[in-house]
N, C-alpha and C. Protein backbone atom coordinates (compact mmCIF):
# COMPACT_ATOMS: atom_id res chain seq x y z
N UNK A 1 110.84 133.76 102.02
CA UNK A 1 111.06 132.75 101.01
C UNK A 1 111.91 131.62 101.61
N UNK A 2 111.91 130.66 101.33
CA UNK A 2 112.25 129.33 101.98
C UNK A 2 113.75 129.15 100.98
N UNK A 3 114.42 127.98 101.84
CA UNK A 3 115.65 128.42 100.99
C UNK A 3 115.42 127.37 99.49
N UNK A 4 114.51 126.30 99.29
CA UNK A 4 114.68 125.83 98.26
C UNK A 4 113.63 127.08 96.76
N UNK A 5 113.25 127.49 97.92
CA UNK A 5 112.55 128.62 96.85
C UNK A 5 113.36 129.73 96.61
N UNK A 6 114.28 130.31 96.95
CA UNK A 6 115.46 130.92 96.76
C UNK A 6 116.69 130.46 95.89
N UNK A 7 116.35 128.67 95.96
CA UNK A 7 117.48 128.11 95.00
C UNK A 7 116.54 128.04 93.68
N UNK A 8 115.04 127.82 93.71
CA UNK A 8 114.51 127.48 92.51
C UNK A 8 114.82 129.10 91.86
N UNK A 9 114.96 129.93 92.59
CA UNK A 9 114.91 131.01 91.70
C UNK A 9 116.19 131.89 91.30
N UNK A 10 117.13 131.07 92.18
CA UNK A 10 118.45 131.56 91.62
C UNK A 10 119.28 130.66 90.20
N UNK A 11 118.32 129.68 90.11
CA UNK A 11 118.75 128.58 89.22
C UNK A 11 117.95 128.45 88.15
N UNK A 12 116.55 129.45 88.14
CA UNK A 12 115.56 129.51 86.95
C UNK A 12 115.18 128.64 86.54
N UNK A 13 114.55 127.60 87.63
CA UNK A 13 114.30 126.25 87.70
C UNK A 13 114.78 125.51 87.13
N UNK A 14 115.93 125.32 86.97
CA UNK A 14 116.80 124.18 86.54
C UNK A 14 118.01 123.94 87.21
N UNK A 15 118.36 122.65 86.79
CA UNK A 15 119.40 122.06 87.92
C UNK A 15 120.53 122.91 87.84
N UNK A 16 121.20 122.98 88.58
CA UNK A 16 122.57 123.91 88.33
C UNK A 16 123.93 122.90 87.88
N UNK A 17 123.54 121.79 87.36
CA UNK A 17 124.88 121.47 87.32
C UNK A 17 124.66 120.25 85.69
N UNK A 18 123.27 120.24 85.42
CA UNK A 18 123.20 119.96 84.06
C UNK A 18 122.09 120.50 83.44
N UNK A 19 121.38 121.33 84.54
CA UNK A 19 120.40 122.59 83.50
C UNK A 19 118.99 121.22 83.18
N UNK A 20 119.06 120.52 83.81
CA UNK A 20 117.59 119.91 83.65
C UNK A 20 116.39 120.38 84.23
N UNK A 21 115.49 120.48 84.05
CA UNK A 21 114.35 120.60 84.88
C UNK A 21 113.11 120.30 85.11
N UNK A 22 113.53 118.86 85.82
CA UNK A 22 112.56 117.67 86.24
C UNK A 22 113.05 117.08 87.52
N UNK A 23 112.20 116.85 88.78
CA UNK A 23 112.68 116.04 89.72
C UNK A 23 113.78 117.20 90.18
N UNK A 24 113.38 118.60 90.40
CA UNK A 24 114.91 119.11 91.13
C UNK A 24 114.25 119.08 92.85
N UNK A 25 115.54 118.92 93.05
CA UNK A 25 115.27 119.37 94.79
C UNK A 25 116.70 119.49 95.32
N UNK A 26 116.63 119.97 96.47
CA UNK A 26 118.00 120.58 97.38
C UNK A 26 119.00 119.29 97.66
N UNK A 27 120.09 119.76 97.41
CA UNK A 27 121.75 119.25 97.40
C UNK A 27 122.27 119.82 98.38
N UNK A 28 122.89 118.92 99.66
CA UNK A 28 124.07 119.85 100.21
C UNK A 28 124.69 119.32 99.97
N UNK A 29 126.10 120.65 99.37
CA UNK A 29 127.53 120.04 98.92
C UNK A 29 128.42 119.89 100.43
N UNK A 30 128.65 118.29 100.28
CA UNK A 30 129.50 117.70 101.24
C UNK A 30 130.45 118.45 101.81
N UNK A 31 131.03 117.99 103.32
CA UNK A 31 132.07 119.05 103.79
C UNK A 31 131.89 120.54 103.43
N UNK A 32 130.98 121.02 103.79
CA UNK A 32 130.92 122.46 103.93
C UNK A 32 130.20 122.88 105.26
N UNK A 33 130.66 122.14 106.36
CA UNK A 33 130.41 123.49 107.43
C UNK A 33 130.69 124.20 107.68
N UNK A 34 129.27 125.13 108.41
CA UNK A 34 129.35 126.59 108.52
C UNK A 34 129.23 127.15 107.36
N UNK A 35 129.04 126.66 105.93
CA UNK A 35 128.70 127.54 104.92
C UNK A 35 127.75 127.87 104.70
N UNK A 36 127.01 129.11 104.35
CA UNK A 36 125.62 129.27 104.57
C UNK A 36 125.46 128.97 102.89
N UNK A 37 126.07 128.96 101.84
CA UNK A 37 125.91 129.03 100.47
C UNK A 37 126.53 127.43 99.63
N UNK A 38 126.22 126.60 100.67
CA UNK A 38 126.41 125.25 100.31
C UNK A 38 125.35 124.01 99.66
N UNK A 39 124.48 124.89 99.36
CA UNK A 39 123.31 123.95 98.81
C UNK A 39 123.11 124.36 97.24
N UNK A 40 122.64 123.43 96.63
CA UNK A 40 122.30 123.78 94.73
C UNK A 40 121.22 122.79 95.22
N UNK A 41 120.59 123.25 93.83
CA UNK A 41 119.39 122.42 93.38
C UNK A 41 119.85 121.50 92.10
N UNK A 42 119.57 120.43 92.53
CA UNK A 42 120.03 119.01 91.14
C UNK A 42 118.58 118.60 90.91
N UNK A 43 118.87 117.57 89.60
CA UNK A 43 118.00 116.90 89.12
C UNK A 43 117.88 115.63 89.74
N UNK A 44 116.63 114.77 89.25
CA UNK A 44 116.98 113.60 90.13
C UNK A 44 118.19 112.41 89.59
N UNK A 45 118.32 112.93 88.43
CA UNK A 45 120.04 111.99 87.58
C UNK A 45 120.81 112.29 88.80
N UNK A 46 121.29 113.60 88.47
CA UNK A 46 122.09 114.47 89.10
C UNK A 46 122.79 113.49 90.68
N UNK A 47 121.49 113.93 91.44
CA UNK A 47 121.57 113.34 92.71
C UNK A 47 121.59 112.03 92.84
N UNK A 48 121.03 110.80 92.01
CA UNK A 48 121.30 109.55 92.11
C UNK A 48 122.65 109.29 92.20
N UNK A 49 123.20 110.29 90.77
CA UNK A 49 125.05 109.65 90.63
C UNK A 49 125.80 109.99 91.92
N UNK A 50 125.65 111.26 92.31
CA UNK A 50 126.52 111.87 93.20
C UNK A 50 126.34 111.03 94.47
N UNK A 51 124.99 110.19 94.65
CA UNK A 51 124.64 109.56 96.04
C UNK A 51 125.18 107.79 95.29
N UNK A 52 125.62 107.51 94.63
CA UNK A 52 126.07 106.47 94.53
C UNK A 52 127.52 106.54 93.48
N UNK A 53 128.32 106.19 93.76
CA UNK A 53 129.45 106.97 92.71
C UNK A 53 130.09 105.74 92.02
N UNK A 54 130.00 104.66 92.56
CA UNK A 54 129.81 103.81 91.65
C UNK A 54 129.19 103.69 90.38
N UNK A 55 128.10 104.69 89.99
CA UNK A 55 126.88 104.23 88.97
C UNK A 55 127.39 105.52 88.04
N UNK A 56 128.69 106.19 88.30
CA UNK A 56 128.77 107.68 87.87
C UNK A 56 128.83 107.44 86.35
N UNK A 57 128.53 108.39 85.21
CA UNK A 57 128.57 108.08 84.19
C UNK A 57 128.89 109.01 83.75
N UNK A 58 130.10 108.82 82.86
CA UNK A 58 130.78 110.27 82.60
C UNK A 58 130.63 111.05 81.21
N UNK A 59 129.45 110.38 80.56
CA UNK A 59 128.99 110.84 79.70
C UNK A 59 127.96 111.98 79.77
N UNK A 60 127.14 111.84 80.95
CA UNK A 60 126.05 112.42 81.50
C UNK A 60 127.00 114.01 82.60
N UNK A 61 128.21 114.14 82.83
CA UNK A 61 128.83 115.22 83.46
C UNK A 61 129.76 116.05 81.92
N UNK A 62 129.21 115.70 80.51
CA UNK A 62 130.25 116.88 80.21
C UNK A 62 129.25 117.79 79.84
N UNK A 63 128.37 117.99 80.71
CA UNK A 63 127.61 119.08 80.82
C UNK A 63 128.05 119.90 81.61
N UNK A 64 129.42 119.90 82.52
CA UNK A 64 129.90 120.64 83.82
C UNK A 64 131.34 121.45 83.00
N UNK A 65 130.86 121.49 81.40
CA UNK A 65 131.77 122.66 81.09
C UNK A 65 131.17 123.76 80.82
N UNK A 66 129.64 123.65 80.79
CA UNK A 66 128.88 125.05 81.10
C UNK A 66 128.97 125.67 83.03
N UNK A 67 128.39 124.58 83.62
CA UNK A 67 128.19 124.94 85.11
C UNK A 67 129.31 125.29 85.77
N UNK A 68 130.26 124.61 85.16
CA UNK A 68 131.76 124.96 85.97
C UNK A 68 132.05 127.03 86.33
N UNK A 69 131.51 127.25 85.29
CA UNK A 69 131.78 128.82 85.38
C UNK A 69 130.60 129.55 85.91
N UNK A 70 129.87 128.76 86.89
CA UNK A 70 128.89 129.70 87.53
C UNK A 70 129.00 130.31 89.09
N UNK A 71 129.28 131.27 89.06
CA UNK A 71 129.48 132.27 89.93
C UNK A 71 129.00 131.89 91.19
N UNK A 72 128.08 130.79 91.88
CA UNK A 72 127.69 130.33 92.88
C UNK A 72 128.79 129.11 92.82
N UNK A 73 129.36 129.75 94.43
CA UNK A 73 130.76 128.61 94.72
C UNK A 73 130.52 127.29 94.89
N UNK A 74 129.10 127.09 95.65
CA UNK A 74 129.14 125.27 95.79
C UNK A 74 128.92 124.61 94.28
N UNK A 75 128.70 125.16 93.44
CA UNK A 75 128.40 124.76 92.16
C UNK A 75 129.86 124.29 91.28
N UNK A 76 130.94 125.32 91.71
CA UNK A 76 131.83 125.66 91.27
C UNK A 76 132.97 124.35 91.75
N UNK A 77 132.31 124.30 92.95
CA UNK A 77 132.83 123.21 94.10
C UNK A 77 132.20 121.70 93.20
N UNK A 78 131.25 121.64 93.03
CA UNK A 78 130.96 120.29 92.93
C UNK A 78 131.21 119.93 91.26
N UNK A 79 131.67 120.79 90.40
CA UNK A 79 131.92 120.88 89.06
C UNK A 79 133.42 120.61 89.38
N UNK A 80 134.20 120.86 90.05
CA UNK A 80 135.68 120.61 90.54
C UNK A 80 135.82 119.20 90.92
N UNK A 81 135.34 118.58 91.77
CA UNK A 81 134.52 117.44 92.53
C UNK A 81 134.71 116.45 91.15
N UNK A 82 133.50 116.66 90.45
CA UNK A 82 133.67 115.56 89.50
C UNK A 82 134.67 115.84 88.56
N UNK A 83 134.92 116.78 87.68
CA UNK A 83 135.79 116.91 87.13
C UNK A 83 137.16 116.35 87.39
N UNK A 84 137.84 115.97 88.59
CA UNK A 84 138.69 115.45 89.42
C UNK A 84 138.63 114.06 89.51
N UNK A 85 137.14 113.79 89.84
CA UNK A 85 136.66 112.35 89.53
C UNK A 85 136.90 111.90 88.11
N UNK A 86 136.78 112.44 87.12
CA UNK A 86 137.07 111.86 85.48
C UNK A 86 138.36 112.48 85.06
N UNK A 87 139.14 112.72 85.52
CA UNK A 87 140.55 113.22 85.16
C UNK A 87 141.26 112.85 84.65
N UNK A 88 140.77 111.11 84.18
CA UNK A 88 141.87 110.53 83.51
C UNK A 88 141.08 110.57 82.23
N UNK A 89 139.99 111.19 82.00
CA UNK A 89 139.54 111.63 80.61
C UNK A 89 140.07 112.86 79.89
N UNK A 90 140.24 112.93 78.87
CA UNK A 90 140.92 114.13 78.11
C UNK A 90 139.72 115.44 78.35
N UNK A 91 138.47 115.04 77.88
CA UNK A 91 137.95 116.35 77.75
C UNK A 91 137.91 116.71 79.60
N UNK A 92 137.73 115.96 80.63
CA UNK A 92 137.63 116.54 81.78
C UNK A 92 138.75 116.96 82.41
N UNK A 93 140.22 116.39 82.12
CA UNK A 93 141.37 116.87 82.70
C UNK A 93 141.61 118.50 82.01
N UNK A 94 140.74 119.01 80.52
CA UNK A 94 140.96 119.93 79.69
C UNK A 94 140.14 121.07 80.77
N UNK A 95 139.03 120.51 81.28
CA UNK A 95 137.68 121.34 81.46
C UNK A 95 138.79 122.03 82.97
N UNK A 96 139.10 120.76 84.18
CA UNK A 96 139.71 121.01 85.46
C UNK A 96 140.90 122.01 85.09
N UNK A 97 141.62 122.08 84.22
CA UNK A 97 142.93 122.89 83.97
C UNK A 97 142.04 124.43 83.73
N UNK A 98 141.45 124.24 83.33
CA UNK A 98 140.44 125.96 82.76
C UNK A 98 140.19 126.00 84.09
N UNK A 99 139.43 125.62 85.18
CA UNK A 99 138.86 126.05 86.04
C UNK A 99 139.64 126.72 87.17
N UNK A 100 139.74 127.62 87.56
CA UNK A 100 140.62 128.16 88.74
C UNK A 100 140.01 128.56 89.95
N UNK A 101 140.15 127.92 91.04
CA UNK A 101 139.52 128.47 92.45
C UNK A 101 140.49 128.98 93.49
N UNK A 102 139.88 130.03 93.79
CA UNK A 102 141.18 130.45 95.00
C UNK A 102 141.70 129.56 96.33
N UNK A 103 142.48 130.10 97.11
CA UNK A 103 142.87 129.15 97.72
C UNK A 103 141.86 128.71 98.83
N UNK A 104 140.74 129.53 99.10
CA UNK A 104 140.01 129.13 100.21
C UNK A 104 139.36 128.03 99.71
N UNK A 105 138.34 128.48 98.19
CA UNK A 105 137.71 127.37 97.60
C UNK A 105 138.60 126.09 97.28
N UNK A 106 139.31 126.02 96.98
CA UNK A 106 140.09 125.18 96.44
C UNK A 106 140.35 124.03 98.00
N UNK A 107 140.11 124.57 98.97
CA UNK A 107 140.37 123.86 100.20
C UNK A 107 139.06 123.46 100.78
N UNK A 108 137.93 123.75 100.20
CA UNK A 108 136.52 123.21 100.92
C UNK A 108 136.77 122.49 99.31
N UNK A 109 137.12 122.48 97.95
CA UNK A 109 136.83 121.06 97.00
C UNK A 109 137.47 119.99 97.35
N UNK A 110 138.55 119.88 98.33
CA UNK A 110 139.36 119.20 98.59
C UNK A 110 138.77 118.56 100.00
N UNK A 111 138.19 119.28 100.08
CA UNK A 111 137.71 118.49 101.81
C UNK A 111 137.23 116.98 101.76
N UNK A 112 136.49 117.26 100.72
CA UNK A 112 135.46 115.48 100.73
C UNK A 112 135.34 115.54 98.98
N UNK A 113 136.60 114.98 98.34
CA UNK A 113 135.89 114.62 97.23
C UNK A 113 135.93 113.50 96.76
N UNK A 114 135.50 112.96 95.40
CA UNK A 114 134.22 112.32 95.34
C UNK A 114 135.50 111.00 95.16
N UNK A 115 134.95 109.63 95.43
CA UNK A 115 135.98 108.67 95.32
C UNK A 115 136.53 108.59 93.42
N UNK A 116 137.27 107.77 93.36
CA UNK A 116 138.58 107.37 92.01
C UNK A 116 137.51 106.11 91.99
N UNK A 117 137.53 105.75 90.82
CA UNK A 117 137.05 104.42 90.21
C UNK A 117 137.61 103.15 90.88
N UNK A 118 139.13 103.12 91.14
CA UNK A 118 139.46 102.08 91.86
C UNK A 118 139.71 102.10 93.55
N UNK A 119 139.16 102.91 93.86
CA UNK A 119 138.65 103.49 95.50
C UNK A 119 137.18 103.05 95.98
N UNK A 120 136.17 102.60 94.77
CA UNK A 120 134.87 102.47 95.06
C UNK A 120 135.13 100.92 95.37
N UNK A 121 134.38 100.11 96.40
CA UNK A 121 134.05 98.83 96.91
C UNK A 121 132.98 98.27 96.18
N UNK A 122 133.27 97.67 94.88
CA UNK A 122 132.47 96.94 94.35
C UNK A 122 131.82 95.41 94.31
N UNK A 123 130.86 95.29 95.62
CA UNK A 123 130.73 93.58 95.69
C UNK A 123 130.34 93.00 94.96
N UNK A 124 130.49 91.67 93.90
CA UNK A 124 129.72 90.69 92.86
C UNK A 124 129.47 89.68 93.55
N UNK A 125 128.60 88.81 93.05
CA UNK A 125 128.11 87.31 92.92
C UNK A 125 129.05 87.29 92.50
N UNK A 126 128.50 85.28 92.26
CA UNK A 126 129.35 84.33 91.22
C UNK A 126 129.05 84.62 89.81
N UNK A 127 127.81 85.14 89.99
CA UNK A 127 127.40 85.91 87.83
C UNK A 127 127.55 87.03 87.68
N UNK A 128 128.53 87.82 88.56
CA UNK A 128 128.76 89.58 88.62
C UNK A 128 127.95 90.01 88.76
N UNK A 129 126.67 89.99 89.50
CA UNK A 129 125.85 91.11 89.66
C UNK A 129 125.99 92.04 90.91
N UNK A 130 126.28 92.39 90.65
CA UNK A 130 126.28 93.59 91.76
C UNK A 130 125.39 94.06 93.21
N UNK A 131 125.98 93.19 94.23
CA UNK A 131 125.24 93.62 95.54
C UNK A 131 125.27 94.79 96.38
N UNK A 132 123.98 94.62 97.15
CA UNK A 132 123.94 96.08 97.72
C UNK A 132 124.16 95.58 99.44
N UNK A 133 123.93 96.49 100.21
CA UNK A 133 123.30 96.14 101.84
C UNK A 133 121.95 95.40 101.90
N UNK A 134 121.83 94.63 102.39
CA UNK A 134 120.45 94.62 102.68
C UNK A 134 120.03 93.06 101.59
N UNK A 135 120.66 93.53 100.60
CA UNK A 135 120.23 91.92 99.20
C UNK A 135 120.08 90.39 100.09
N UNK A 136 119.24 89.89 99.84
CA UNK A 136 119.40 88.38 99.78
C UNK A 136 119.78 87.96 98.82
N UNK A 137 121.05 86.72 99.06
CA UNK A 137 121.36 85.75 98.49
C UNK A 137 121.41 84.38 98.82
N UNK A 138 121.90 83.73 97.96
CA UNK A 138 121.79 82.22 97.86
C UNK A 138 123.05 81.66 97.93
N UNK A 139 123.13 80.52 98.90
CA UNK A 139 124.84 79.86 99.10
C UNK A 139 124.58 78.99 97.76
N UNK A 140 125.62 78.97 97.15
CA UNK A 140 125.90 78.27 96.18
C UNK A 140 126.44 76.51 96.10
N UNK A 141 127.16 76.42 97.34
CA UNK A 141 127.98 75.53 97.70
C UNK A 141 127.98 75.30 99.00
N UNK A 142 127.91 73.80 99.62
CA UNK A 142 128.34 73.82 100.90
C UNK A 142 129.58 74.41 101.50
N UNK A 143 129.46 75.33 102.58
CA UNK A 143 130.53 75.70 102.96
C UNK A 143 130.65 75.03 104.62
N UNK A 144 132.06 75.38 104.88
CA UNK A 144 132.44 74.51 106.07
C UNK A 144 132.38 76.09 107.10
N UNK A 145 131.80 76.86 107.85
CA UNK A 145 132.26 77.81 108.55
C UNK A 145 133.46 77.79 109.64
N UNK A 146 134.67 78.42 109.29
CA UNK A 146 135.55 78.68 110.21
C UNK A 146 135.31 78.33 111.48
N UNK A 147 135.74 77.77 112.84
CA UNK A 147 136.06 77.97 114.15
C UNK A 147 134.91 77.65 114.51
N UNK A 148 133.93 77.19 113.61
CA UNK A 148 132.58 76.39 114.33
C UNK A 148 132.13 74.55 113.74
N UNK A 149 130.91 74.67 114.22
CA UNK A 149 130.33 73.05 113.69
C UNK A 149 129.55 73.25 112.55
N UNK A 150 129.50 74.38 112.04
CA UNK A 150 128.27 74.67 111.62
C UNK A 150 128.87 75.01 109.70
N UNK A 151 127.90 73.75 109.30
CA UNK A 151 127.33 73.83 107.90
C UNK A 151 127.09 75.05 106.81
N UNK A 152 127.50 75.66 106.62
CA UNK A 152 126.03 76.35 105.33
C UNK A 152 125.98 75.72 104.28
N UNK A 153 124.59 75.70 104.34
CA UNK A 153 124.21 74.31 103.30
C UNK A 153 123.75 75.15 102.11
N UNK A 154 123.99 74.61 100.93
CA UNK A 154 124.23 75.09 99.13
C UNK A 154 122.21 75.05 99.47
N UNK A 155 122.35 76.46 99.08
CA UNK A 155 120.54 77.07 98.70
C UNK A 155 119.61 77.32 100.20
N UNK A 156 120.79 77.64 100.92
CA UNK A 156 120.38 78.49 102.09
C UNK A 156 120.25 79.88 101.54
N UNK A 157 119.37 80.19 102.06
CA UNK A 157 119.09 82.15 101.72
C UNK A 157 119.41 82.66 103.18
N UNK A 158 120.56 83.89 102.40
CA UNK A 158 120.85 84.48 103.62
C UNK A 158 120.37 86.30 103.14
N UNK A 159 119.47 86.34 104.26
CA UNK A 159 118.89 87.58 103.93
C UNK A 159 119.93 88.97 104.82
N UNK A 160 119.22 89.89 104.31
CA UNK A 160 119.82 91.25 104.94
C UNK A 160 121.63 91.63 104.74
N UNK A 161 122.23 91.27 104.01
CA UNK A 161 123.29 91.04 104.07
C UNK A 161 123.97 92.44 104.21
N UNK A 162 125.79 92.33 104.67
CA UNK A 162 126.01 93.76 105.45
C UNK A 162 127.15 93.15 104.17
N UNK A 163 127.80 94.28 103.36
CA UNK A 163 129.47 95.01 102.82
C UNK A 163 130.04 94.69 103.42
N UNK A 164 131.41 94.44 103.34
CA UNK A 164 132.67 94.19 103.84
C UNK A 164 133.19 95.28 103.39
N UNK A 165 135.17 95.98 103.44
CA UNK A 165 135.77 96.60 102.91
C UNK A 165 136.64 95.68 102.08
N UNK A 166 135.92 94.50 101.65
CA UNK A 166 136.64 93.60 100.76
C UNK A 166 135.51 93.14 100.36
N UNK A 167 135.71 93.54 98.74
CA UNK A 167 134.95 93.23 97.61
C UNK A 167 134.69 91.42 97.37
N UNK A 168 135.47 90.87 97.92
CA UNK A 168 134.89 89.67 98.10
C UNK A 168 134.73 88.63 98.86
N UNK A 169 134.60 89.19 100.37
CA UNK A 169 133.29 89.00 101.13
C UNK A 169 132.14 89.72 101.44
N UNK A 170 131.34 89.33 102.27
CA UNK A 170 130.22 89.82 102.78
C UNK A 170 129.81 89.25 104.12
N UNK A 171 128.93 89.65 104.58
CA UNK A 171 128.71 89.31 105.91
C UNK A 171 127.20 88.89 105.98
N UNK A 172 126.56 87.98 106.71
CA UNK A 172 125.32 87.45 106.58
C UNK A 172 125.00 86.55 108.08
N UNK A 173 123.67 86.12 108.55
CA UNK A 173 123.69 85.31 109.50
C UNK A 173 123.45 83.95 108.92
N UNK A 174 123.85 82.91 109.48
CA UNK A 174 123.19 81.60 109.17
C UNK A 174 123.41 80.57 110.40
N UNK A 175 121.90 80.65 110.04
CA UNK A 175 121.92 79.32 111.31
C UNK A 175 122.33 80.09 112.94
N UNK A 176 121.64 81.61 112.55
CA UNK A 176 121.33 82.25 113.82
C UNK A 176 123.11 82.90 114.15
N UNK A 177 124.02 82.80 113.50
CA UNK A 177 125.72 82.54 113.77
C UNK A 177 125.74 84.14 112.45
N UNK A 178 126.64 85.04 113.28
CA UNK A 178 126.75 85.69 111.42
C UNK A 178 128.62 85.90 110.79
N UNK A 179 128.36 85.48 110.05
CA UNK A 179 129.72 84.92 109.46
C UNK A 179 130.04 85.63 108.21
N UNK A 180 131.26 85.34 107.68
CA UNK A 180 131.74 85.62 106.50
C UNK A 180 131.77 84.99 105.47
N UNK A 181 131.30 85.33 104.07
CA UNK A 181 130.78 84.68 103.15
C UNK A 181 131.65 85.31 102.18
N UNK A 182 132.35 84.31 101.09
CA UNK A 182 133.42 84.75 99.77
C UNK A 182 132.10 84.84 99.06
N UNK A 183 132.00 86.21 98.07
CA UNK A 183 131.09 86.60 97.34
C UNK A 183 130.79 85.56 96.41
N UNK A 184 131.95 85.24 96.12
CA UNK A 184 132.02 83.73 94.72
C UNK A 184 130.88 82.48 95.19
N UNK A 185 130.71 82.61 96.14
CA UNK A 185 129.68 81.13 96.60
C UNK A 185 128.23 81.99 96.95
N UNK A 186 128.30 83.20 96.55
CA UNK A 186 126.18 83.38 96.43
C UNK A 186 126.15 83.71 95.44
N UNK A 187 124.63 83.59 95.26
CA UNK A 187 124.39 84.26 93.93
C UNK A 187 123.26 85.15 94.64
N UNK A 188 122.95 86.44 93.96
CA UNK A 188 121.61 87.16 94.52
C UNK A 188 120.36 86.52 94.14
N UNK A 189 119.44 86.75 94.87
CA UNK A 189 118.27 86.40 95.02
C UNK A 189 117.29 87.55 94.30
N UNK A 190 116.38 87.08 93.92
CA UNK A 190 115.26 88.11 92.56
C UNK A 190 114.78 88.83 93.97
């Protein structure tokens, strides 16, 4: 038996961490090497939030006051995980105080968990929309580039664009040069 067929059947085809069952497929829970019992099966919700934690919605996890008490540790682990993540909510700081892991577990939930709301790098436009890697946008304004001759001219598209660890820049080429761009002067591109 293959191991996701071993998880479909230890989980009675449903996700292990909100009991859906649509779109499941294999999870490895982060920071667990060398564990052979580090994988669950999620839904595809499930796995979107956890792979973007920005988008987390904490309405959609107080389903992890059933899963929290399931006897498979990475489960137990990743119900700790978020629970930790919404802590400044009443019902989840209630759910994390019930939950008890020994000291080994308690040191693989701690290994990699999941970022704090004001830990996530959130880039905007000038109309708040929310950029990714990769987005094209639009200069808004002529800008003068730093330490060169060089222009960016208002409704240049700068494609492929790279994150900064500052929410308001970004990084882009123009005019073959790749430079730093204040989020406030693009707007994204459709």
């Amino acid at each position: 038996m293959s191991s996701e067929q071993e998880l479909v059947a230890r989980s009675g085809g449903k996700c292990e961490l909100c009991s859906a069952d649509n779109g499941l497929a294999l999870y490895s829970v982060p920071a667990s090497e060398g564990r052979g019992d580090a994988d669950i099966l999620l839904c595809q919700t499930c796995r979107t939030q956890l792979d973007n934690p920005a988008e987390l919605d904490a309405s959609h996890w107080h389903c992890l006051s059933d899963s929290m008490w399931s006897q498979v540790p990475a489960v137990q682990i990743m119900a700790w995980r978020l629970l930790k993540r919404f802590s400044s909510e009443t019902w989840a700081q209630d759910l994390l105080d019930m939950l008890y892991l020994d000291d080994e577990m308690l040191s693989w939930a701690q290994a990699a968990t999941l970022p704090n709301e004001n830990e996530i790098v959130v880039h905007r436009d000038c109309n708040g929309v929310q950029l990714q890697a990769g987005d094209t946008v639009t200069i808004i304004k002529d800008l003068d580039v730093k330490g060169t001759s060089i222009v960016a001219k208002r409704g240049t598209a700068v494609r492929g664009i790279s994150l900064t660890d500052n929410p308001e820049q970004i990084e882009g080429r123009v005019e073959g040069q790749r430079i730093v761009i204040l989020t406030k002067f693009v707007r994204k591109s459709s």
